[in-house]
Protein backbone atom coordinates (compact mmCIF):
# COMPACT_ATOMS: atom_id res chain seq x y z
CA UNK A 1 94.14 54.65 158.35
CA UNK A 2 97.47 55.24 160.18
CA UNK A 3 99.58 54.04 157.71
CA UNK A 4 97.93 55.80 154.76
CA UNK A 5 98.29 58.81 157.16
CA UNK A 6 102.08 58.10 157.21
CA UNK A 7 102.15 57.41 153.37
CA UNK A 8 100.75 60.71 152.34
CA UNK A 9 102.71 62.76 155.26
CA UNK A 10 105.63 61.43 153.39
CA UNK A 11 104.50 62.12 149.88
CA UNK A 12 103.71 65.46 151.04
CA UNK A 13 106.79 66.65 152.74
CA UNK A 14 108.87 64.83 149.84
CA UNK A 15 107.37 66.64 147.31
CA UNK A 16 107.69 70.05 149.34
CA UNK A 17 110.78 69.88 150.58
CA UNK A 18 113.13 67.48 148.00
CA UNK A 19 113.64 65.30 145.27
CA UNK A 20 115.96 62.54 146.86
CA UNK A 21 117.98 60.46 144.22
CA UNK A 22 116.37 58.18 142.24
CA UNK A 23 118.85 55.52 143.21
CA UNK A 24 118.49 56.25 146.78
CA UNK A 25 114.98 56.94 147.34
CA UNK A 26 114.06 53.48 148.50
CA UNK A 27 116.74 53.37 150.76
CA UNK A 28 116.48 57.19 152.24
CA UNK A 29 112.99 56.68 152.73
CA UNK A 30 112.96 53.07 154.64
CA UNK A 31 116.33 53.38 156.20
CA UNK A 32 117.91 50.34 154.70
CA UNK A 33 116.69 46.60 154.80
CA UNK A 34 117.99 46.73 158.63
CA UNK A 35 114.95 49.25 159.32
CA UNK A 36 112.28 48.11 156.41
CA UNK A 37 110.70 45.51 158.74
CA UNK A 38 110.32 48.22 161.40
CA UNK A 39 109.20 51.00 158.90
CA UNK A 40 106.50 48.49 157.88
CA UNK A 41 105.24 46.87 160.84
CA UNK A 42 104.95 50.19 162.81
CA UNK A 43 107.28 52.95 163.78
CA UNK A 44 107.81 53.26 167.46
CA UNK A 45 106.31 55.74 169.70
CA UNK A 46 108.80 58.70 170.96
CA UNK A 47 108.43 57.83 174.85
CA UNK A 48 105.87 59.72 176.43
CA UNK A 49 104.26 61.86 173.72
CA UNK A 50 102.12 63.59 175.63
CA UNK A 51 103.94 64.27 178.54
CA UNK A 52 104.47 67.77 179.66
CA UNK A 53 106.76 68.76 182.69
CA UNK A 54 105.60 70.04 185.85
CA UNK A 55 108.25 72.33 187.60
CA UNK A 56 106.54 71.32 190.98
CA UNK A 57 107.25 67.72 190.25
CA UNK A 58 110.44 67.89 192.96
CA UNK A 59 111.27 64.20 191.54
CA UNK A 60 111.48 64.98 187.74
CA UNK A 61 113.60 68.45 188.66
CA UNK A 62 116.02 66.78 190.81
CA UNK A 63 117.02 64.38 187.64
CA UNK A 64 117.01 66.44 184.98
CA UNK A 65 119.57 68.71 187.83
CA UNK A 66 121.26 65.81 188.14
CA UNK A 67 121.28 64.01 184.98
CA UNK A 68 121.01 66.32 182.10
CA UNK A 69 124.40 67.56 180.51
CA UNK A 70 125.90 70.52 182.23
CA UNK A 71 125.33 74.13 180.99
CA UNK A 72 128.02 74.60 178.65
CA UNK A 73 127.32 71.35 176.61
CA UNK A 74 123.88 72.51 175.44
CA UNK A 75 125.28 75.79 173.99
CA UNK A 76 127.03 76.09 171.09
CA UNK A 77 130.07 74.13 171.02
CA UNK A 78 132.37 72.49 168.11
CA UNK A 79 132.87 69.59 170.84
CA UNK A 80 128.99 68.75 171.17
CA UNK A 81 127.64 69.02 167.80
CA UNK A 82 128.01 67.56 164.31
CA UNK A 83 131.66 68.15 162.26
CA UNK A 84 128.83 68.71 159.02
CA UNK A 85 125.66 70.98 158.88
CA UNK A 86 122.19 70.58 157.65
CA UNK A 87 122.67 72.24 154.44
CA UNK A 88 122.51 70.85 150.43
CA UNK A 89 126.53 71.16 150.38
CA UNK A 90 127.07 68.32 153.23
CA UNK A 91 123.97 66.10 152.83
CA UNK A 92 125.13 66.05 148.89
CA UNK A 93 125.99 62.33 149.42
CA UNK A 94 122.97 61.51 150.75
CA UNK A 95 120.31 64.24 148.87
CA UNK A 96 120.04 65.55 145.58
CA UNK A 97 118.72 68.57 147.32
CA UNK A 98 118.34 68.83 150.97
CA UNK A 99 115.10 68.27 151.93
CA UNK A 100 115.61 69.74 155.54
CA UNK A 101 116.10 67.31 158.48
CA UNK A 102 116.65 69.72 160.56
CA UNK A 103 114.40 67.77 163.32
CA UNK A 104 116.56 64.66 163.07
CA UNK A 105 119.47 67.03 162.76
CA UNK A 106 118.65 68.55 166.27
CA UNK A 107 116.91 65.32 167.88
CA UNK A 108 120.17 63.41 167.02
CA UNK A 109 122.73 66.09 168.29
CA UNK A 110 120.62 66.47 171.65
CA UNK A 111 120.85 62.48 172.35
CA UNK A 112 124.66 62.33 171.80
CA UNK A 113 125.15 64.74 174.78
CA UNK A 114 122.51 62.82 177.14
CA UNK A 115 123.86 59.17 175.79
CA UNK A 116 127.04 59.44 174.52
CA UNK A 117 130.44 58.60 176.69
CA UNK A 118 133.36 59.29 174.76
CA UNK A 119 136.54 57.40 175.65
CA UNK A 120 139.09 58.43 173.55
CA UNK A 121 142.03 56.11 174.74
CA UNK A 122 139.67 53.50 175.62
CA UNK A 123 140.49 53.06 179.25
CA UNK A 124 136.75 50.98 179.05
CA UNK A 125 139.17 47.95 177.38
CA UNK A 126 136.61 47.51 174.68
CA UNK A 127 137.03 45.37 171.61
CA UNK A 128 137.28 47.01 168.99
CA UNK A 129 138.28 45.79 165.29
CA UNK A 130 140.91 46.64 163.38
CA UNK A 131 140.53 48.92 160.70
CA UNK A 132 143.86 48.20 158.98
CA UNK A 133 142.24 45.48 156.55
CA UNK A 134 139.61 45.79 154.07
CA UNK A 135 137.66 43.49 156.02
CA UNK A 136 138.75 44.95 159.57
CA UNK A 137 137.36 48.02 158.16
CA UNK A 138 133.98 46.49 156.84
CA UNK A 139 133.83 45.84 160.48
CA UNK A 140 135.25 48.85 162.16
CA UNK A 141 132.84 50.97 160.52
CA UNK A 142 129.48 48.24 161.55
CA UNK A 143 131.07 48.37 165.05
CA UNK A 144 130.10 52.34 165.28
CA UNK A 145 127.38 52.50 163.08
CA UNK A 146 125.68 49.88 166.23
CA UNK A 147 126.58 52.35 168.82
CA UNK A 148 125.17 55.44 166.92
CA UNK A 149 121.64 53.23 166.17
CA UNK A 150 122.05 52.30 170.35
CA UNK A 151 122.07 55.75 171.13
CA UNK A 152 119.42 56.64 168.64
CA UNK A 153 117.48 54.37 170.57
CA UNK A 154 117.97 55.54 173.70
CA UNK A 155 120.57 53.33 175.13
CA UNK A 156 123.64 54.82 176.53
CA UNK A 157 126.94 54.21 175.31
CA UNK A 158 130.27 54.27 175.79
CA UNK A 159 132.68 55.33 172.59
CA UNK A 160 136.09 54.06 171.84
CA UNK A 161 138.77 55.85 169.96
CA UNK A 162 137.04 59.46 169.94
CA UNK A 163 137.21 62.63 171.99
CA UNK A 164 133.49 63.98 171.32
CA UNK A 165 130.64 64.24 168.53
CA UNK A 166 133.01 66.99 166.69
CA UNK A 167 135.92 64.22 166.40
CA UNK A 168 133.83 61.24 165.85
CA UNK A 169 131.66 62.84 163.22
CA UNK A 170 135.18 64.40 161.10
CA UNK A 171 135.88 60.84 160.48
CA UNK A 172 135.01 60.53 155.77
CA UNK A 173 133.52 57.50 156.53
CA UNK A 174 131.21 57.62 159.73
CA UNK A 175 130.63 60.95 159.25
CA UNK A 176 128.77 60.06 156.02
CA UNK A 177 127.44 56.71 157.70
CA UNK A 178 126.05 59.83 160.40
CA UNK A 179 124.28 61.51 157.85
CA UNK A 180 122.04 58.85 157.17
CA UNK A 181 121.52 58.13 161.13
CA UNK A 182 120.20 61.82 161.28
CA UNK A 183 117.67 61.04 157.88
CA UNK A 184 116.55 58.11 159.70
CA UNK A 185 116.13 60.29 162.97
CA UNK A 186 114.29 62.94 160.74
CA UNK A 187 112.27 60.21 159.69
CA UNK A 188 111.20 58.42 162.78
CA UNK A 189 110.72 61.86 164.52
CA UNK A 190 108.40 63.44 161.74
CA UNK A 191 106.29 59.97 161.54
CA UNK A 192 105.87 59.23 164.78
CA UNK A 193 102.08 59.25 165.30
CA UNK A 194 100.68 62.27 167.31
CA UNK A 195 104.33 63.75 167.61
CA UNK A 196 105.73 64.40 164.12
CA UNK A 197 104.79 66.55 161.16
CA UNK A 198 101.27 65.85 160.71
CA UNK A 199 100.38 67.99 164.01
CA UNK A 200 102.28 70.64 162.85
CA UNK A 201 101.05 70.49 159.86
CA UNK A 202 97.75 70.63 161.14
CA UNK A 203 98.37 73.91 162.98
CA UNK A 204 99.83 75.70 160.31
CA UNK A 205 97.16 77.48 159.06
CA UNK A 206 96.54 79.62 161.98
CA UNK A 207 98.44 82.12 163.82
CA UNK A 208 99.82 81.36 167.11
CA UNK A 209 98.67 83.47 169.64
CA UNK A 210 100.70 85.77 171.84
CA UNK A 211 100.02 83.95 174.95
CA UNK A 212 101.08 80.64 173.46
CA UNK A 213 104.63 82.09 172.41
CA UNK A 214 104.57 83.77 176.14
CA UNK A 215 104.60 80.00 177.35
CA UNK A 216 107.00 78.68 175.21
CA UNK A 217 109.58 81.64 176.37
CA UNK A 218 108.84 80.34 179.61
CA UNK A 219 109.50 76.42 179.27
CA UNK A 220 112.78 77.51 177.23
CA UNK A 221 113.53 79.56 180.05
CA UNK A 222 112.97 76.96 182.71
CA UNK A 223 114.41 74.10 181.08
CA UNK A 224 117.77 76.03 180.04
CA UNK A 225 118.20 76.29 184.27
CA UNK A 226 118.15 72.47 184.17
CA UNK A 227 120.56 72.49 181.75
CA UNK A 228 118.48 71.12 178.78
CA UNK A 229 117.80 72.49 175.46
CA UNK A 230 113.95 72.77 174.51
CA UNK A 231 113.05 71.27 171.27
CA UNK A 232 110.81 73.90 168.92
CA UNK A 233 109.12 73.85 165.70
CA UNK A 234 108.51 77.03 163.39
CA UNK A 235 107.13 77.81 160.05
CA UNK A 236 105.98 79.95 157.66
CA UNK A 237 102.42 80.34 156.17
CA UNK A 238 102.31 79.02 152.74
CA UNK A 239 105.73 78.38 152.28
CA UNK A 240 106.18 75.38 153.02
CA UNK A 241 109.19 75.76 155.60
CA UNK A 242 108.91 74.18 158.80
CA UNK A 243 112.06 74.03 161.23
CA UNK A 244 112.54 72.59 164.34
CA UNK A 245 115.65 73.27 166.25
CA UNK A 246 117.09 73.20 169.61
CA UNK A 247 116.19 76.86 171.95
CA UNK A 248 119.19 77.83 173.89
CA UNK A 249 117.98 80.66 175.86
CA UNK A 250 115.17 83.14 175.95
CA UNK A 251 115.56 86.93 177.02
CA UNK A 252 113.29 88.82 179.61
CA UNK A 253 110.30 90.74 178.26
CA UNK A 254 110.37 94.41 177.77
CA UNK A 255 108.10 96.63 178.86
CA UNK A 256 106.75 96.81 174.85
CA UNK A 257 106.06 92.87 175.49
CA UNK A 258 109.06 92.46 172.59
CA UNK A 259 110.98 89.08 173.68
CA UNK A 260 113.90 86.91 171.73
CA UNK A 261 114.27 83.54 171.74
CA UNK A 262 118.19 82.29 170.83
CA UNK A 263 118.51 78.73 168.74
CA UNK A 264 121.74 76.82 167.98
CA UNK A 265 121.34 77.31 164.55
CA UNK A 266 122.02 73.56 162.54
CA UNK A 267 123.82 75.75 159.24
CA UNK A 268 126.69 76.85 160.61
CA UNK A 269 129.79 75.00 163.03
CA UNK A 270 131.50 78.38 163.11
CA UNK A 271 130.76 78.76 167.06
CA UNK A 272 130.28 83.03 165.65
CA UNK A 273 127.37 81.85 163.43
CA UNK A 274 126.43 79.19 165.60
CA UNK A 275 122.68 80.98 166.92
CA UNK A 276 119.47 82.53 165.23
CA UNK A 277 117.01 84.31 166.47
CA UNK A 278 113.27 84.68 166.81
CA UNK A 279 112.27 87.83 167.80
CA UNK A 280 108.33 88.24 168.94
CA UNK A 281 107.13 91.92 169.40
CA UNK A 282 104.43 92.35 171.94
CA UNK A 283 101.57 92.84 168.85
CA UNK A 284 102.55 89.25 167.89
CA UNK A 285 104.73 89.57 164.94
CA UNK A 286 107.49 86.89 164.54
CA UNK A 287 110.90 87.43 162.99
CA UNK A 288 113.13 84.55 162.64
CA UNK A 289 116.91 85.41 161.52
CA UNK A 290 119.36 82.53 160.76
CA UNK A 291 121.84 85.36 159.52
CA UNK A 292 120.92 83.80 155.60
CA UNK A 293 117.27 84.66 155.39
CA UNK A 294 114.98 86.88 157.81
CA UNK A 295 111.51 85.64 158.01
CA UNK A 296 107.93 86.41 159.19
CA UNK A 297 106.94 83.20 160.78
CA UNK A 298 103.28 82.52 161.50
CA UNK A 299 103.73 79.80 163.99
CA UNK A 300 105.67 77.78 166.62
CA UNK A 301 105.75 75.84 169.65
CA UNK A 302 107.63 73.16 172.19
CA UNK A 303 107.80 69.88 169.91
CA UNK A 304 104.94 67.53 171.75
CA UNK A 305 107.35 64.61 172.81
CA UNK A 306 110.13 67.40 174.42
CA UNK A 307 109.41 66.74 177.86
CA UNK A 308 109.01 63.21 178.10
CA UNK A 309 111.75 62.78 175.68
CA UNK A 310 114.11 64.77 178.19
CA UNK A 311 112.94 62.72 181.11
CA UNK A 312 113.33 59.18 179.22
CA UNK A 313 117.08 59.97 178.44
CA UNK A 314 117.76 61.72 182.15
CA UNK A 315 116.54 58.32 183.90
CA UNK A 316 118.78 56.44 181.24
CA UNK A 317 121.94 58.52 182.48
CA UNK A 318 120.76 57.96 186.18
CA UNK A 319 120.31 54.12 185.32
CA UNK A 320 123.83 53.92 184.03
CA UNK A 321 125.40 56.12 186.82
CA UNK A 322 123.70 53.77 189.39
CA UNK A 323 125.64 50.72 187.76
CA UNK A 324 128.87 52.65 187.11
CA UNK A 325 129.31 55.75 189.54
CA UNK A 326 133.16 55.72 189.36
CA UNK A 327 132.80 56.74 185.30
CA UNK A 328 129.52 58.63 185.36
CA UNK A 329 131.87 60.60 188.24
CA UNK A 330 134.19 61.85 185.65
CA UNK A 331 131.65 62.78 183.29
CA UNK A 332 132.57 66.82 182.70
CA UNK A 333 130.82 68.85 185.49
């Protein structure tokens, strides 16, 4: 039952959202022949699904304090985020038409700045090959392509040769060989049973009350002081749009019960078109505003695996400062 569950989430949001090329369906859709065998054998579980943070867990605080990236990584900055956007024009290689993975878009961009250790001269003394041949290059290119599937699964890295995600990203080649990490992000995230788009789906239908969107303000709120960026989802009642992007900060609520939530919006790099907005009034309406489209949203909420997510890549950090503490010392403050 799961996997026809999985089978017809995909045929749904496919025919919804895209039309992939023909030539490339096979291969957007199962990630390659590296991740058929996984795509067909089971996709894993995000780590801890279910988990939601307590801010009287003392424990859980003083990591994420400690080991989530510092405040002015998580806002919007051309250093921490992708040199391409989530639009048809960059994905054009990869999509006949985007069909919106703006979850692995989001998901991916939020693990490079937990996982990711750039070492631009490459003080570390690692190997790497040399591009300067055609088969160097082959190899070059497989050499990064590893660490980006590492961090994707949650294993820190250190990487050679680049300054930050920006740099690394403006590369032809593995910024397009990127692309495809985030469609296989998109696609592991949205599949992931109990986490991805079938329980939003599910909710779609009905409006989401006041005191749920009260909440959420509050977790985005809470987890922006720990210096971490609280994963959302949104969407639209019969249309057929469903976002999910990262919530940078949330404002106090006026005395009309009118509050606005601030994204980093995945359409733009310009750092001065680099946020939307959702604005909820206090009789529940929801206006979302990339600075493209304004719309009256329905519904939205904290993506379910957020928390545990957060937590799972904080105690990775901590493992690899507790093994290294002379480089996880110079990480930026």
């Amino acid at each position: 039952m799961k996997r026809l569950f999985l089978l017809f989430s995909l045929t749904f949001t496919l025919g919804a959202q895209a039309q992939l090329q023909q030539s490339q369906t096979m291969y957007a859709i199962l990630g390659g022949f590296e991740r058929l065998f996984e795509f067909t054998f089971g996709i894993k579980s995000v780590p801890m699904p279910g988990y939601v943070l307590s801010y009287e867990d003392k424990d859980a605080i003083e990591t994420l304090k400690k080991y989530s990236p510092n405040t002015d990584l998580r806002l919007p900055n051309l250093e921490t985020t992708f040199a391409f956007t989530n639009t048809d024009k960059d994905f054009e290689g990869v999509f006949k038409k985007n069909m919106g993975v703006c979850r692995g878009y989001a998901s991916l961009r939020r693990k490079f700045r937990f996982l990711a250790y750039f070492d631009k001269e490459n003080v570390s003394g690692i190997e790497v090959p040399n591009r300067d041949t055609k088969k160097g290059q082959k190899q070059w290119l497989k050499f990064y392509k590893k660490i980006v599937q590492d961090i994707r699964d949650y294993k820190y890295r250190v990487i050679p040769g680049f300054a930050n995600l920006q740099e690394m990203s403006s590369d032809p080649e593995v910024g397009e060989m990127m692309k495809w990490q985030v469609m296989y992000e998109w696609r592991d995230k949205n599949f992931s049973p109990g986490t991805g788009l079938g329980t939003v789906i599910k909710g779609n239908h009905v409006h989401s009350k006041y005191e749920e969107l009260l909440s959420m303000r509050e977790r985005i709120e809470k987890n922006a002081k720990l210096g971490h960026n609280t994963l959302v989802w949104l969407s639209e009642r019969h249309s057929g749009w469903i976002h999910s992007l990262e919530a940078i900060e949330a404002s106090p609520v006026d005395e009309n019960g009118t509050f606005t939530i601030t994204f980093w919006n995945d359409k733009f790099t310009q750092l001065d078109r680099a946020k939307s907005t959702l604005v909820v009034t206090g009789d529940n309406l929801m206006i979302y505003n990339d600075t493209i489209l304004t719309r009256e949203l329905n519904a939205g909420g904290v993506v379910r695996e957020n928390d545990g997510e957060m937590m799972f890549m904080a105690n990775k950090v901590k493992e690899f400062c507790e093994l290294d503490p002379e480089r996880c010392a110079a990480k930026p403050e």
